[in-house]
Protein backbone atom coordinates (compact mmCIF):
# COMPACT_ATOMS: atom_id res chain seq x y z
CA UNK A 1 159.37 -20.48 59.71
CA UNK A 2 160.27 -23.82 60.86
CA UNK A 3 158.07 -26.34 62.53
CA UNK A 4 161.10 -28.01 64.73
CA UNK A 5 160.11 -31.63 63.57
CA UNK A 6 163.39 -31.90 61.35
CA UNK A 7 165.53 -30.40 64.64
CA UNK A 8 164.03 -32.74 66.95
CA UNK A 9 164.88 -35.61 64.68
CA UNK A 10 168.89 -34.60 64.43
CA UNK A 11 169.03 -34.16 68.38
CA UNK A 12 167.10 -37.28 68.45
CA UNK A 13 169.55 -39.06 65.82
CA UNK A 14 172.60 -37.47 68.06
CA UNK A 15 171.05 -38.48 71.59
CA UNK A 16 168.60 -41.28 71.18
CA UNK A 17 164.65 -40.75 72.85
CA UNK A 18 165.88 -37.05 74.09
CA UNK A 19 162.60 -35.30 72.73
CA UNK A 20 159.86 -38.20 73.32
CA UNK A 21 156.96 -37.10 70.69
CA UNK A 22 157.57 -35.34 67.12
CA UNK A 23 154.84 -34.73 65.79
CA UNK A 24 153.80 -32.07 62.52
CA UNK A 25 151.28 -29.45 63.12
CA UNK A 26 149.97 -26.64 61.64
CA UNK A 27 149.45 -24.59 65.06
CA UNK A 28 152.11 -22.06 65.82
CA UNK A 29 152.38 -22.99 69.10
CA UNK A 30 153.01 -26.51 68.94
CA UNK A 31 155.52 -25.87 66.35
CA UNK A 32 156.97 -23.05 68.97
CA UNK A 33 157.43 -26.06 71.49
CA UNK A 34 159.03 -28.54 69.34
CA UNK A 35 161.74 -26.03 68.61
CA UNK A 36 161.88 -25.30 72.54
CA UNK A 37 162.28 -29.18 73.05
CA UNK A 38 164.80 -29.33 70.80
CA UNK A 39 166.84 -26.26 72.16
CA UNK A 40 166.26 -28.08 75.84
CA UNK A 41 167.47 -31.22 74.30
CA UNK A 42 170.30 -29.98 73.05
CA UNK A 43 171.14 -28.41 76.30
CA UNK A 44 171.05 -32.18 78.08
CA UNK A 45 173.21 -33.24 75.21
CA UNK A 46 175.63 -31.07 76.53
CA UNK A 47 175.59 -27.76 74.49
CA UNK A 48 175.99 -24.53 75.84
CA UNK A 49 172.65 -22.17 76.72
CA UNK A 50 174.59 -18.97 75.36
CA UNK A 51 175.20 -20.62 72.25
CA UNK A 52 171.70 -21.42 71.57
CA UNK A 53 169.31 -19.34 69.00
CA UNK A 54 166.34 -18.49 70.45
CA UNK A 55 162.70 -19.95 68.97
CA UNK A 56 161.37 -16.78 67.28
CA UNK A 57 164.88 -16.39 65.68
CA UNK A 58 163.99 -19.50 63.50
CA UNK A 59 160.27 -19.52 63.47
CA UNK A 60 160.15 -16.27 62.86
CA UNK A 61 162.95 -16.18 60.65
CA UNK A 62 164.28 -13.33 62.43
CA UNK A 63 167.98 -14.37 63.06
CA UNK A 64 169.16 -17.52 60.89
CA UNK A 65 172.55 -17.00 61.26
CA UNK A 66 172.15 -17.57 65.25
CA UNK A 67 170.26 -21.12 64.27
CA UNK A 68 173.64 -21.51 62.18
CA UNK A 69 175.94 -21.06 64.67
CA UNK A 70 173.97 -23.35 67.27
CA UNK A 71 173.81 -26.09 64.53
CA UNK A 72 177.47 -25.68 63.57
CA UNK A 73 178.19 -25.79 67.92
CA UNK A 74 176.09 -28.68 67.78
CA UNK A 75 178.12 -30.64 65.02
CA UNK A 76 181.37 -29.51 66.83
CA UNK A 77 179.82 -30.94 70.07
CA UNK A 78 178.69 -34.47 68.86
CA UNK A 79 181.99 -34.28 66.56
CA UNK A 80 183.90 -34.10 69.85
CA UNK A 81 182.11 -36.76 71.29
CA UNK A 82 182.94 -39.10 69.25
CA UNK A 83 179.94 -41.18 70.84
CA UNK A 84 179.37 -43.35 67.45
CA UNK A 85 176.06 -41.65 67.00
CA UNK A 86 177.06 -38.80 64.59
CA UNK A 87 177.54 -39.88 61.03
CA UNK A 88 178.73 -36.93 58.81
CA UNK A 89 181.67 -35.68 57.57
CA UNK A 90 183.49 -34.71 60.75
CA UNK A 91 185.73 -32.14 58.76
CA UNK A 92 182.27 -30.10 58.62
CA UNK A 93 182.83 -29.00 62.30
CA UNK A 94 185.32 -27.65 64.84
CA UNK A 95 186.25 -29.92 67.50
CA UNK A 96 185.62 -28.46 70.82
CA UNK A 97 188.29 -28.34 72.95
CA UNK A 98 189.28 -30.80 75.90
CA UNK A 99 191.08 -30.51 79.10
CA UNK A 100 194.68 -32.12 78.79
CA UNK A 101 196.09 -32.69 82.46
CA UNK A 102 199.61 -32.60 83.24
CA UNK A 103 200.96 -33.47 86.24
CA UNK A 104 203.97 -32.88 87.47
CA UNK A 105 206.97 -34.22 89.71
CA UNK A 106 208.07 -32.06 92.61
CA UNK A 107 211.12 -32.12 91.27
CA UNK A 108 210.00 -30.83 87.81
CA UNK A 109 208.38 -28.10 89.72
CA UNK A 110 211.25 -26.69 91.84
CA UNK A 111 212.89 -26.53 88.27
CA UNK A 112 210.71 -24.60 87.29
CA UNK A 113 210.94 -21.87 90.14
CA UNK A 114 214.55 -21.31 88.78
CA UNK A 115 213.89 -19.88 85.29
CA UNK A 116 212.93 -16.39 84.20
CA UNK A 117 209.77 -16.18 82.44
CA UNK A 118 210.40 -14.10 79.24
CA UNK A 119 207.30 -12.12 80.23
CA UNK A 120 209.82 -10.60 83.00
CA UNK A 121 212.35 -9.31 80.42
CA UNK A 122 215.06 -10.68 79.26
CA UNK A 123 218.91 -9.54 80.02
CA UNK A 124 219.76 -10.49 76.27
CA UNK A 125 219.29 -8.68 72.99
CA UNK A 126 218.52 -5.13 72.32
CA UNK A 127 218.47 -2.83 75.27
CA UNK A 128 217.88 1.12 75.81
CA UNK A 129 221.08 1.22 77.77
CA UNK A 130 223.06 4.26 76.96
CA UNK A 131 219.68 5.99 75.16
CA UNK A 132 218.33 9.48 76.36
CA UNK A 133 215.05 10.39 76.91
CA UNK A 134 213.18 11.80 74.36
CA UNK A 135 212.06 14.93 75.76
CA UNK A 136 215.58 15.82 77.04
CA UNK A 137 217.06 19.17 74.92
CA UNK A 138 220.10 18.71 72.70
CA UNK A 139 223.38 20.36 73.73
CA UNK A 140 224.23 22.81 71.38
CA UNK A 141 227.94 23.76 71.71
């Protein structure tokens, strides 16, 4: 599996000083903690804990396509923010999406009291006006 030291130098490279030592070792626990700082890093840098792979699934190998989507989630993120520190082909990642306030006039608003949202109906088009039910019998004359 992974020792973390190449993780902890992208979060690093995306959020300056965020994991303080990176250091290489041959222990499995100390290469167990540098993919938990990087995870916790990446966290303060603003990603989301429920998109995060968890540190056996990469040092055990056990679920690489969860490191891939926190990587990918990562890229979007730092992408997104647009900080200057990223320096990759943005087209790699999906942009993560940002609020876009509107605000509104009162008089805008009373306007829109006065119209019908089509999720109502609508009195236009196609209608089963004049249709019978289907389980009603036929007439036979």
């Amino acid at each position: 599996g992974g020792d973390g030291t190449v993780l902890c130098k992208l979060i690093n490279s995306l959020s300056p000083g965020a994991v303080k030592k990176i250091q290489k070792s041959g222990m499995a626990f100390k290469q167990m903690e540098q993919i938990s700082q990087f995870l916790q890093a990446s966290v303060f840098y603003g990603l989301n804990a429920a998109d995060m792979f968890q540190t056996v699934d990469l040092w055990e190998g056990k679920s690489m396509p969860s490191v891939q989507r926190t990587l990918m989630n990562l890229g979007g993120l730092a992408v997104t923010k647009n900080d200057g520190c990223f320096k990759g082909d943005p087209s790699w990642f999906t942009r993560k999406a940002q609020e876009n306030r509107r605000d509104f006039t009162d008089d805008q608003l009373k306007q829109g009291q006065s119209v019908i949202g089509l999720q109502m109906g609508t009195n236009k088009g196609a209608s089963q006006s004049g249709m019978t039910g289907y389980g009603m019998p036929r007439q036979i004359l």
